[in-house]
C-alpha atoms as a PDB file:
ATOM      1  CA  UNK A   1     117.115 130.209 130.912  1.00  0.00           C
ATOM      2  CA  UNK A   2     113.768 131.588 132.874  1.00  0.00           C
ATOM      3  CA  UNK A   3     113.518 127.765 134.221  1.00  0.00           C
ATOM      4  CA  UNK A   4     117.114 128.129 135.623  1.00  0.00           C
ATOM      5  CA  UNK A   5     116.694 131.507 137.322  1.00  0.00           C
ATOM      6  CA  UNK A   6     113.582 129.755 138.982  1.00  0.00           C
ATOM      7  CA  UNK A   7     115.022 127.139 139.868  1.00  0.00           C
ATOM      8  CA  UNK A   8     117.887 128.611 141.438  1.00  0.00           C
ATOM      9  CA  UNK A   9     115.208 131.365 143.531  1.00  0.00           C
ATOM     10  CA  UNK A  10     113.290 128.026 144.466  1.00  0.00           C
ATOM     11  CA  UNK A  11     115.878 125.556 145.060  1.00  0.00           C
ATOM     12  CA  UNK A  12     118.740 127.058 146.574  1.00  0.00           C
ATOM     13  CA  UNK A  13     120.191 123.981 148.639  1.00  0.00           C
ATOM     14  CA  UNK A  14     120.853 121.919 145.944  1.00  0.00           C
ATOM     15  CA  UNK A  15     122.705 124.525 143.666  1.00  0.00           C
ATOM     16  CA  UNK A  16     124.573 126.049 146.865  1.00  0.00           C
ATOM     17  CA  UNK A  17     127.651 126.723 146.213  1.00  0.00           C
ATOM     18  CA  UNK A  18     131.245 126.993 148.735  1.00  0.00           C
ATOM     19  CA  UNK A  19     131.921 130.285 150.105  1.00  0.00           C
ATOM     20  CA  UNK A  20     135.079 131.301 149.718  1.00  0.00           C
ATOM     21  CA  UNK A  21     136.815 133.269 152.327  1.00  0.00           C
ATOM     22  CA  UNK A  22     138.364 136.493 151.717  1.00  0.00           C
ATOM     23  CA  UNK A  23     141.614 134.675 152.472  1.00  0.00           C
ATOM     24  CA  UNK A  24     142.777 131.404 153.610  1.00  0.00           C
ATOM     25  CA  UNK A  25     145.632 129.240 154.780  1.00  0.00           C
ATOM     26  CA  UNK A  26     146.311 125.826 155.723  1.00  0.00           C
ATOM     27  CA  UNK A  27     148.817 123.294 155.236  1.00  0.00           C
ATOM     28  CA  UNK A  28     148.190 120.160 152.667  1.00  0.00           C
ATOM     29  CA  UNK A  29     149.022 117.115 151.472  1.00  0.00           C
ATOM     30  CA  UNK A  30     148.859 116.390 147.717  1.00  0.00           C
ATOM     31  CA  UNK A  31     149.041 112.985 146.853  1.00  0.00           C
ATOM     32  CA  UNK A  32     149.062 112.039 142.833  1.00  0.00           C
ATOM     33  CA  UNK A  33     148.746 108.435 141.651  1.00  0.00           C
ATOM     34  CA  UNK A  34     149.812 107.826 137.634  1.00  0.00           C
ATOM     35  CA  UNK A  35     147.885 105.552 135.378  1.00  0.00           C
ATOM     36  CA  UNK A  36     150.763 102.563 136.394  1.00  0.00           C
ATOM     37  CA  UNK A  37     149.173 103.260 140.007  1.00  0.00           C
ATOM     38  CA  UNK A  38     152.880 105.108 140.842  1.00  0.00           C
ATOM     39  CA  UNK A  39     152.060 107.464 144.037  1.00  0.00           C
ATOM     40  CA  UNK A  40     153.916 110.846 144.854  1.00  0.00           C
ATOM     41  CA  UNK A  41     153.281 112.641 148.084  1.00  0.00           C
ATOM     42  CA  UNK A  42     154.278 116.453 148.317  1.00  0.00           C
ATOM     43  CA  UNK A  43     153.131 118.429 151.830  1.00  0.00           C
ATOM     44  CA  UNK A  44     153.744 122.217 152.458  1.00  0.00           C
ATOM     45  CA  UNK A  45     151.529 125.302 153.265  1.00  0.00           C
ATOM     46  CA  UNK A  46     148.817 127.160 151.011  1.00  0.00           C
ATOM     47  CA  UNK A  47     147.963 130.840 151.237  1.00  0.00           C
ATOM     48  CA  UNK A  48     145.299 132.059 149.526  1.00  0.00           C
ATOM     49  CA  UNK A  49     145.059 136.061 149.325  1.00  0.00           C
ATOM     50  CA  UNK A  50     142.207 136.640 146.711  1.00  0.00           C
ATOM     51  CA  UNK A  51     141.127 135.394 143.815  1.00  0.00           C
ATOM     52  CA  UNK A  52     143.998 135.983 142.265  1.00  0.00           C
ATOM     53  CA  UNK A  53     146.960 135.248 144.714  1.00  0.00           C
ATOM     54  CA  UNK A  54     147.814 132.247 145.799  1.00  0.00           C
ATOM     55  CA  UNK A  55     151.314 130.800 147.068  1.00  0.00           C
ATOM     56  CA  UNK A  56     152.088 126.953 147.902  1.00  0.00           C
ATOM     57  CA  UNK A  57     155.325 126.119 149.602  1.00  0.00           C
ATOM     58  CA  UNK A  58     156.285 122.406 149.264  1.00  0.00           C
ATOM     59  CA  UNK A  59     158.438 121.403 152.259  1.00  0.00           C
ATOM     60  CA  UNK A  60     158.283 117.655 150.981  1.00  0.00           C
ATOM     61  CA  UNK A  61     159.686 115.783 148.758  1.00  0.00           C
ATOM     62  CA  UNK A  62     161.723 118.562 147.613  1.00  0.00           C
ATOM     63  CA  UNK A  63     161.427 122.862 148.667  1.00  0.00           C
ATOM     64  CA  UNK A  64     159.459 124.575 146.101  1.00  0.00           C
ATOM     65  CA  UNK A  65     157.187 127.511 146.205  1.00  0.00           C
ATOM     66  CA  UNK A  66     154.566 127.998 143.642  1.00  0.00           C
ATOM     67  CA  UNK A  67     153.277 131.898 143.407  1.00  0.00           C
ATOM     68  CA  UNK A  68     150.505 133.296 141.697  1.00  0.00           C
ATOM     69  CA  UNK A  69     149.040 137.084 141.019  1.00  0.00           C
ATOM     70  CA  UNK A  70     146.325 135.314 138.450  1.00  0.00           C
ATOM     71  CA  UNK A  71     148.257 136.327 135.096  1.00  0.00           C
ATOM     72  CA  UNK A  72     151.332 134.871 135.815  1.00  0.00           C
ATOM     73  CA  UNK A  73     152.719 131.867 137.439  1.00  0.00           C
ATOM     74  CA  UNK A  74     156.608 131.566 139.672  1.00  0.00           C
ATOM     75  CA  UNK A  75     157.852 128.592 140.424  1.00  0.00           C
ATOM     76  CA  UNK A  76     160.951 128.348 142.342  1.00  0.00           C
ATOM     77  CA  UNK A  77     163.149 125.397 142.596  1.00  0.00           C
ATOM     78  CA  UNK A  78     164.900 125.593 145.411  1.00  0.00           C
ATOM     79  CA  UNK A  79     166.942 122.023 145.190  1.00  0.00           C
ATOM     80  CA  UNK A  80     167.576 123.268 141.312  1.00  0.00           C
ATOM     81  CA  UNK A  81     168.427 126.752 142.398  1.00  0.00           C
ATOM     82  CA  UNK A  82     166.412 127.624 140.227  1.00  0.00           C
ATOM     83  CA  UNK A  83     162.839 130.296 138.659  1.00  0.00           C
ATOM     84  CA  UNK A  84     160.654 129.492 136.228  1.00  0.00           C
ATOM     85  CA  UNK A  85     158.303 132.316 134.689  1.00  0.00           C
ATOM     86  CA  UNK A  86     155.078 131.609 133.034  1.00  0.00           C
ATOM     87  CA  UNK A  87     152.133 132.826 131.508  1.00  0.00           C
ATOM     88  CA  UNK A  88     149.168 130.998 132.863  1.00  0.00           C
ATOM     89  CA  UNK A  89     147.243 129.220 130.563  1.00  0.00           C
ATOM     90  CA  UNK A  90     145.728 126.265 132.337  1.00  0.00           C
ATOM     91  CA  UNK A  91     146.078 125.085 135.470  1.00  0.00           C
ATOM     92  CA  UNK A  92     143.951 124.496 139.125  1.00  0.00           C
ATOM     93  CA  UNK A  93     141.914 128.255 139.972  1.00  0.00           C
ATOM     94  CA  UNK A  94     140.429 126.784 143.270  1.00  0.00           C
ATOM     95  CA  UNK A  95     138.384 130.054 143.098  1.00  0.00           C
ATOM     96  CA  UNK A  96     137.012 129.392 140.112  1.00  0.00           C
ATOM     97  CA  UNK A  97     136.447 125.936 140.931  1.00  0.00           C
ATOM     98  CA  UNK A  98     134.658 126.292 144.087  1.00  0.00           C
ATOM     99  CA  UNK A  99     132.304 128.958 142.262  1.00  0.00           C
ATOM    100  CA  UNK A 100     131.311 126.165 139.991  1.00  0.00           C
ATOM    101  CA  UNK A 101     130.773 123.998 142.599  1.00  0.00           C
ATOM    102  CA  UNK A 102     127.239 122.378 143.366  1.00  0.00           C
ATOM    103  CA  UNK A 103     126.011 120.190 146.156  1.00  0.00           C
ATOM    104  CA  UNK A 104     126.155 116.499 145.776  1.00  0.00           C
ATOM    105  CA  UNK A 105     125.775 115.408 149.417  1.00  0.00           C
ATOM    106  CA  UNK A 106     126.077 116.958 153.014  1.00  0.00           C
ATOM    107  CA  UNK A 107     129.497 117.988 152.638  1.00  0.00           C
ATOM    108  CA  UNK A 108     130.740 116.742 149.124  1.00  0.00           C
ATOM    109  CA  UNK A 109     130.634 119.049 145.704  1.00  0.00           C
ATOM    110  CA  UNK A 110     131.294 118.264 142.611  1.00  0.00           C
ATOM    111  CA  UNK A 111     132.529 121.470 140.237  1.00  0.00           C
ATOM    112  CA  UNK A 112     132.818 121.020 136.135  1.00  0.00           C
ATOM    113  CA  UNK A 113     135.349 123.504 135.354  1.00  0.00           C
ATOM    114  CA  UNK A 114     137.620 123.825 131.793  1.00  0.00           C
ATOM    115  CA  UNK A 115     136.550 119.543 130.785  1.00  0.00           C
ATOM    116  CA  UNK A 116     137.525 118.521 134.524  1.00  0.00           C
ATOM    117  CA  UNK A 117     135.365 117.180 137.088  1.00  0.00           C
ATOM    118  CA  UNK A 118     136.581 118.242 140.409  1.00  0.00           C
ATOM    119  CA  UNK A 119     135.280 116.820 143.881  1.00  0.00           C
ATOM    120  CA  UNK A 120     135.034 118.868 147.175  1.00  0.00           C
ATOM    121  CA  UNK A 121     135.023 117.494 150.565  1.00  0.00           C
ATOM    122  CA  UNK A 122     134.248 120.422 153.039  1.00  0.00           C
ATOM    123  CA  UNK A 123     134.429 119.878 157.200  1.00  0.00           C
ATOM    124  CA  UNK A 124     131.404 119.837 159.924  1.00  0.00           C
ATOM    125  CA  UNK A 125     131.739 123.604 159.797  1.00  0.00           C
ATOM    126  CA  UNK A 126     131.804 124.108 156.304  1.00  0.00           C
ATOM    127  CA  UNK A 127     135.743 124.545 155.586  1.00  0.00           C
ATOM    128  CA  UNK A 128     137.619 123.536 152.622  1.00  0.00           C
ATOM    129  CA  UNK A 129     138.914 120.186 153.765  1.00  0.00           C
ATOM    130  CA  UNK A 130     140.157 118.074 149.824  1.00  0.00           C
ATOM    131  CA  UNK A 131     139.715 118.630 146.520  1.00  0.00           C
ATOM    132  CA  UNK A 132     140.458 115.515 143.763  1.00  0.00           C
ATOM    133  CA  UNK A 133     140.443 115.403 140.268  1.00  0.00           C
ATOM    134  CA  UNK A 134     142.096 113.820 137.201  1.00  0.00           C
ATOM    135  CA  UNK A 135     144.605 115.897 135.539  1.00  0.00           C
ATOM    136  CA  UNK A 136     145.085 116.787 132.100  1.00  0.00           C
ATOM    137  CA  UNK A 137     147.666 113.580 132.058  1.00  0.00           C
ATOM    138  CA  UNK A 138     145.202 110.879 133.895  1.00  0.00           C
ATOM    139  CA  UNK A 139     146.855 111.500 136.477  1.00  0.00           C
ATOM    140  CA  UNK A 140     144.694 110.832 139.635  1.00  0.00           C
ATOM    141  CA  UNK A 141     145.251 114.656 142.092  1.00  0.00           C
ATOM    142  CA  UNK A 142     143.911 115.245 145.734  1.00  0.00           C
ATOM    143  CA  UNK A 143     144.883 117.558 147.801  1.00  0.00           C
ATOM    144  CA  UNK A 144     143.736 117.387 152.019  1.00  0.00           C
ATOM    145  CA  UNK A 145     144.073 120.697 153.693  1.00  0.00           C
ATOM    146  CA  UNK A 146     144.217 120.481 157.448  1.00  0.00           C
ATOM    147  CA  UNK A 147     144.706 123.408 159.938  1.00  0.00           C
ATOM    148  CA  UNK A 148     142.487 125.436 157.962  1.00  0.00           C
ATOM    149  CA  UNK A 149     142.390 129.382 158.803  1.00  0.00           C
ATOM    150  CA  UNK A 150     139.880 130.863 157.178  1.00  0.00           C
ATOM    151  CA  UNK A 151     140.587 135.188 157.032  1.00  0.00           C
ATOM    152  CA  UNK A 152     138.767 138.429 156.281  1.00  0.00           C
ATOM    153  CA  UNK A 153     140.912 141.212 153.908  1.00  0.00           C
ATOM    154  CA  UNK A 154     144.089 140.414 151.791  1.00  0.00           C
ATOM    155  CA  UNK A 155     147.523 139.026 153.094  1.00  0.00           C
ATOM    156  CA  UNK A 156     149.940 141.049 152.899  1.00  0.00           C
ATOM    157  CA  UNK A 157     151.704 141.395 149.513  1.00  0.00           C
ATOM    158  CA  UNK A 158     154.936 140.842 150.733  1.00  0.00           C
ATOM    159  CA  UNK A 159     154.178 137.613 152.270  1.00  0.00           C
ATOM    160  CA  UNK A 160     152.432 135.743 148.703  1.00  0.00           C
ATOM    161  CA  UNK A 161     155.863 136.547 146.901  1.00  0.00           C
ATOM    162  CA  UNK A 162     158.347 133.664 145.922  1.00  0.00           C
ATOM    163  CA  UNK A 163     161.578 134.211 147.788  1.00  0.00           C
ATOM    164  CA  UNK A 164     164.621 133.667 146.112  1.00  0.00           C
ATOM    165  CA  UNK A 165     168.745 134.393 145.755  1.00  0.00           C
ATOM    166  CA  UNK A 166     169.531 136.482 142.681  1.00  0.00           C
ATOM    167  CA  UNK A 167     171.920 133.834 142.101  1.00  0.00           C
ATOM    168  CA  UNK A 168     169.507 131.175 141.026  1.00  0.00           C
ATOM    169  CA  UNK A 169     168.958 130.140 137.121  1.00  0.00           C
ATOM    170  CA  UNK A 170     166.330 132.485 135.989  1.00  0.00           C
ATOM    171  CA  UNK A 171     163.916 130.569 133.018  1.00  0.00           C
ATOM    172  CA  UNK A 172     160.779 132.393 131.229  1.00  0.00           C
ATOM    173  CA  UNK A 173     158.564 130.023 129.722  1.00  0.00           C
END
């Protein structure tokens, strides 16, 4: 333990880690690729608030918003008319991934975070730019943020809610 913590005072380029803003937002495109080499593209719009809020808005294929406050997870169907409920269990926590992360090369990290190995691209000016990973399915995941806006303080609660008619299907899971 005493030859980490000396380490890490001695050598602190190659255990850097990514900054994380105090908030974020960007669009992205988040392309997954199946073991039978079977590609789906979804785009949209990330907002990260904290930590624990995050929001992504799929515009493409379908319109979905995905909502977070770190406990619990909304998902809202908008083609199905439909809200899902869940407890969150597992999942991507790009906060807790990019904590994890460690230098591999000038602007590629690589993060070990609950059994998955996650790579991180960042830009010239040290932005989040892609993440990629395997999912829990072998599926293959990256995700390319562009228009990157990096923020000081929270977002405004209001705007990292899911948005929905009372009238949609209402499922707790």
């Amino acid at each position: 333990m005493r030859l980490l913590s000396l380490l890490l005072l001695i050598s602190p380029l190659v255990f850097a880690e990514i900054n994380l803003p105090e908030n974020f937002q960007a669009t992205f495109m988040q392309k997954i690729t199946n073991t039978k080499k079977q590609i789906i593209q979804y785009s949209g719009k990330v907002q990260f608030s904290d930590e624990q809020h995050f929001k992504w808005s799929y515009k493409k294929p379908t319109k979905k918003e995905v909502c977070t406050d770190g406990s619990e997870l909304i998902v809202v169907d908008h083609d199905l008319e439909q809200v899902s409920s869940y407890y969150i269990t597992d999942g991507l926590d790009i906060a807790k991934v990019l904590k994890k992360a460690k230098v591999h090369s000038k602007n590629i990290y690589v993060a070990q975070y609950d059994n998955i190995k996650y790579t991180i691209q960042v830009d010239a000016k040290q932005k989040l730019h892609s993440i990629a990973y395997f999912d829990a399915l072998d599926n293959k995941v990256q995700i390319v943020f562009k228009k990157m806006k990096y923020g000081k303080g929270k977002l405004a609660a209001e705007k990292m809610k899911c948005k929905y008619p009372r009238s949609y299907d209402r499922i707790r899971g």
